[in-house]
C-alpha atoms as a PDB file:
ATOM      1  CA  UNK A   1       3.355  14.578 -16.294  1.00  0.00           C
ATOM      2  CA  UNK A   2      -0.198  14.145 -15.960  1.00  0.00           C
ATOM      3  CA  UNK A   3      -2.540  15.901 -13.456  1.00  0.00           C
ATOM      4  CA  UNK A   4      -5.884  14.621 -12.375  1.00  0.00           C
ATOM      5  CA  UNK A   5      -8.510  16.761 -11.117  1.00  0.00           C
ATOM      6  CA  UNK A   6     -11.555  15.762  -9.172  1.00  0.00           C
ATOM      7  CA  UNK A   7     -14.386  18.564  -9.078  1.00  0.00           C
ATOM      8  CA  UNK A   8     -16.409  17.878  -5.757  1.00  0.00           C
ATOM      9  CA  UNK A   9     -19.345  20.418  -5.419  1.00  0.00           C
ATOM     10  CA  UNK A  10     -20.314  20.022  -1.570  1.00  0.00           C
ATOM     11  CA  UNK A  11     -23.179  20.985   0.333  1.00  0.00           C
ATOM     12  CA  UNK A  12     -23.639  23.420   3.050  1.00  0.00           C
ATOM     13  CA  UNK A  13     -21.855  21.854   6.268  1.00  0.00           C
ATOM     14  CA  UNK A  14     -20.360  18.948   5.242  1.00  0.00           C
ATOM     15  CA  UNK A  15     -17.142  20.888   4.264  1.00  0.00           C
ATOM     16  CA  UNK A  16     -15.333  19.723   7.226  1.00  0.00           C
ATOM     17  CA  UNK A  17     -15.854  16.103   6.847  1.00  0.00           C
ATOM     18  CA  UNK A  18     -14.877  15.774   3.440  1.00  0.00           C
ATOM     19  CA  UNK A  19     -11.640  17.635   4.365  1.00  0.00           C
ATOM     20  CA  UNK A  20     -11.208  14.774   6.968  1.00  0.00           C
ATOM     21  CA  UNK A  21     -11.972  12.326   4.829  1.00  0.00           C
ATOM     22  CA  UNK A  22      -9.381  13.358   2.669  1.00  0.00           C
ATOM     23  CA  UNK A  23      -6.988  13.898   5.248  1.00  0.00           C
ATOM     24  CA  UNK A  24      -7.666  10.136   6.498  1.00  0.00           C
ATOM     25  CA  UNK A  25      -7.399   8.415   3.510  1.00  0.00           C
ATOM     26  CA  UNK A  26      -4.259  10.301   1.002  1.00  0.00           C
ATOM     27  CA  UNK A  27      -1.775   7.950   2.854  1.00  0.00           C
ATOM     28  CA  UNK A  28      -2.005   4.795   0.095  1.00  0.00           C
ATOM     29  CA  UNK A  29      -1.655   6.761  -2.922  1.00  0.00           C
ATOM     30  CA  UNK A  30       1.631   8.619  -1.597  1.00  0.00           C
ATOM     31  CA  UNK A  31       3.145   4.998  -1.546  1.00  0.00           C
ATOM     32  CA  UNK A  32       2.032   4.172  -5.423  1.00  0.00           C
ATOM     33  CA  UNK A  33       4.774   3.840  -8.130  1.00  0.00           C
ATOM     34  CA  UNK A  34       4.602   6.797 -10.411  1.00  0.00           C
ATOM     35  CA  UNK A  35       3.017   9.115  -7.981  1.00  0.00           C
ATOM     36  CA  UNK A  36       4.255  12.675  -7.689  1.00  0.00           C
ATOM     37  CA  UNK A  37       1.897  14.966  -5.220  1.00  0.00           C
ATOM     38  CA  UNK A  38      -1.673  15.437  -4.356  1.00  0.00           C
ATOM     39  CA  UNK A  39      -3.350  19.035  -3.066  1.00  0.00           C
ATOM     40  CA  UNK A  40      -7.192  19.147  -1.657  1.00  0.00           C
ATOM     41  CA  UNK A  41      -8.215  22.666  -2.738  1.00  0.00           C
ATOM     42  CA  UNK A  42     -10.804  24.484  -0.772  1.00  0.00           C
ATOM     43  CA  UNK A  43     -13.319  27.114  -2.085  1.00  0.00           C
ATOM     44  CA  UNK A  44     -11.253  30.404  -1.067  1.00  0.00           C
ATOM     45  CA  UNK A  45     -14.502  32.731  -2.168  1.00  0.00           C
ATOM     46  CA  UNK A  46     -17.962  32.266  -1.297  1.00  0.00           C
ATOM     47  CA  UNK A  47     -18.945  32.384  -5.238  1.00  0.00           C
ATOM     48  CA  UNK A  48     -18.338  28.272  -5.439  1.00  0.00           C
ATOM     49  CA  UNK A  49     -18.891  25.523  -3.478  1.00  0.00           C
ATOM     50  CA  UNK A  50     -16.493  23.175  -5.965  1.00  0.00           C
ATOM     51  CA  UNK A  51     -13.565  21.609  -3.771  1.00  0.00           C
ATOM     52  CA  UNK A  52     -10.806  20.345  -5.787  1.00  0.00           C
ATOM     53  CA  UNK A  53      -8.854  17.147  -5.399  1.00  0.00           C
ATOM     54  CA  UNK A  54      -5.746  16.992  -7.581  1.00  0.00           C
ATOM     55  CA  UNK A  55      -3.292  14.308  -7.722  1.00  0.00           C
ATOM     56  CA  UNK A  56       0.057  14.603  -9.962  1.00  0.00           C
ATOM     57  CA  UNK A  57       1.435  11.617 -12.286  1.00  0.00           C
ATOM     58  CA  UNK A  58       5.007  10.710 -13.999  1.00  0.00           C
ATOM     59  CA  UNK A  59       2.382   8.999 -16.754  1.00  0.00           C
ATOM     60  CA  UNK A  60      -0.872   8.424 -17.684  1.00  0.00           C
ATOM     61  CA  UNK A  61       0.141   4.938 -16.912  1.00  0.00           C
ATOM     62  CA  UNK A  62       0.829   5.316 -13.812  1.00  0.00           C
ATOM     63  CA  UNK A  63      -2.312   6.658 -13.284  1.00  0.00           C
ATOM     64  CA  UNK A  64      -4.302   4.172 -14.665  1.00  0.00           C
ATOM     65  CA  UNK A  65      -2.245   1.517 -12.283  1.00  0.00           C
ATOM     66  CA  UNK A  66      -3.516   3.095  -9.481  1.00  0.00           C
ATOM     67  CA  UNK A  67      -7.541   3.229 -11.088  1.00  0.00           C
ATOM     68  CA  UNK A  68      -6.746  -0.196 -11.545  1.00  0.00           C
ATOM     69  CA  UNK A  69      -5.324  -1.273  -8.138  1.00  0.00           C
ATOM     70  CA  UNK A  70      -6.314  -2.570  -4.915  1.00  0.00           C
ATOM     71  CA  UNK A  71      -5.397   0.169  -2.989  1.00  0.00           C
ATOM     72  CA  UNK A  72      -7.333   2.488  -5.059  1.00  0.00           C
ATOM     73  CA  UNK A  73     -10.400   0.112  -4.544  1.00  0.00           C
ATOM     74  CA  UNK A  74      -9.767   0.476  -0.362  1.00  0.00           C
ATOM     75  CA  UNK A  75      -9.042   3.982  -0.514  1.00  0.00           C
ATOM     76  CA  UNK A  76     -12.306   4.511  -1.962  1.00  0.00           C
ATOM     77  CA  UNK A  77     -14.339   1.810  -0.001  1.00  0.00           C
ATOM     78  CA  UNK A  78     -16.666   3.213   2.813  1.00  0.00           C
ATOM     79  CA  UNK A  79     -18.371   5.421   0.312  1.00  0.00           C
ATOM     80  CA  UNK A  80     -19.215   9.328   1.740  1.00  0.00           C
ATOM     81  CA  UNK A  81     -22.947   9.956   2.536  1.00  0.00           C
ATOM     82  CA  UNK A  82     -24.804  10.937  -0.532  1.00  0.00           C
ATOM     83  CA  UNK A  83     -26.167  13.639   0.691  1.00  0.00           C
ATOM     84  CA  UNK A  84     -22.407  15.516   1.397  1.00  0.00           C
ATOM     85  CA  UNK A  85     -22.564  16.076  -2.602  1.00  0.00           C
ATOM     86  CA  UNK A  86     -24.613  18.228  -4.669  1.00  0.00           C
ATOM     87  CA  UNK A  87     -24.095  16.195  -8.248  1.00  0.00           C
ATOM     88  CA  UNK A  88     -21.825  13.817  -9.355  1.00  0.00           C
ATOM     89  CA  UNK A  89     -17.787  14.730  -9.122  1.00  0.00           C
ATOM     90  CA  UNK A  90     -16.112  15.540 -12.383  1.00  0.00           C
ATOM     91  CA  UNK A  91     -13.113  14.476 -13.634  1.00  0.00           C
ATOM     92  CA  UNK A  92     -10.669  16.083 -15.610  1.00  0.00           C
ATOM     93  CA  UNK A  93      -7.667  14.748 -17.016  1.00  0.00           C
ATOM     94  CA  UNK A  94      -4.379  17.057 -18.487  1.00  0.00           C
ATOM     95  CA  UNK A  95      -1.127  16.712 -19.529  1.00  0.00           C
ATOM     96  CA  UNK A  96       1.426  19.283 -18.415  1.00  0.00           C
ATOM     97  CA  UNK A  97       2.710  21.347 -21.673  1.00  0.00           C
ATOM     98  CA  UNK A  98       4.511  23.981 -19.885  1.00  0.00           C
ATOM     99  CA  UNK A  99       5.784  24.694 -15.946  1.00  0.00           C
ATOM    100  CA  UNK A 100       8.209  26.559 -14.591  1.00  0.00           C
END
């Protein structure tokens, strides 16, 4: 299984929004072949500002399917407004070696 984090560091009053955003748009990628689950993570401390958007994968192939689809190019048309972001979202990419 792979999991795919996006790091989203958000500024002051735009939390909201981005949640809705999210909430909008997680419909087409619950449809995709290979897909297993996706969590938005909010900041639970006020020592970060980093929201956390993680999807879960049978395969890194699967993964890349969606990168590579259309519905991953519509689900990410009608870009946010730059200035809900402080930098540019990171992405990390892991395999799952252990769970329980």
């Amino acid at each position: 299984m792979i999991v795919v984090a996006n790091r989203f560091r958000i500024a002051d009053g735009y939390e909201e929004e981005f949640v809705e955003r999210f909430a909008e748009n997680s419909g087409s990628v619950a449809d995709f072949d290979g897909f297993v689950s996706f969590e938005l993570l909010r900041p639970a401390t006020d020592d970060t500002d980093t929201f956390v958007a993680m999807t879960h994968w049978e395969s890194m192939e699967a993964f890349e399917n969606w990168t590579d689809s259309e519905a991953f190019e519509r689900s990410h048309a009608g870009d946010a407004p730059r200035e809900m972001f402080e930098g540019h979202p990171e992405l990390e990419i892991h395999e799952v070696a252990a769970d329980r």
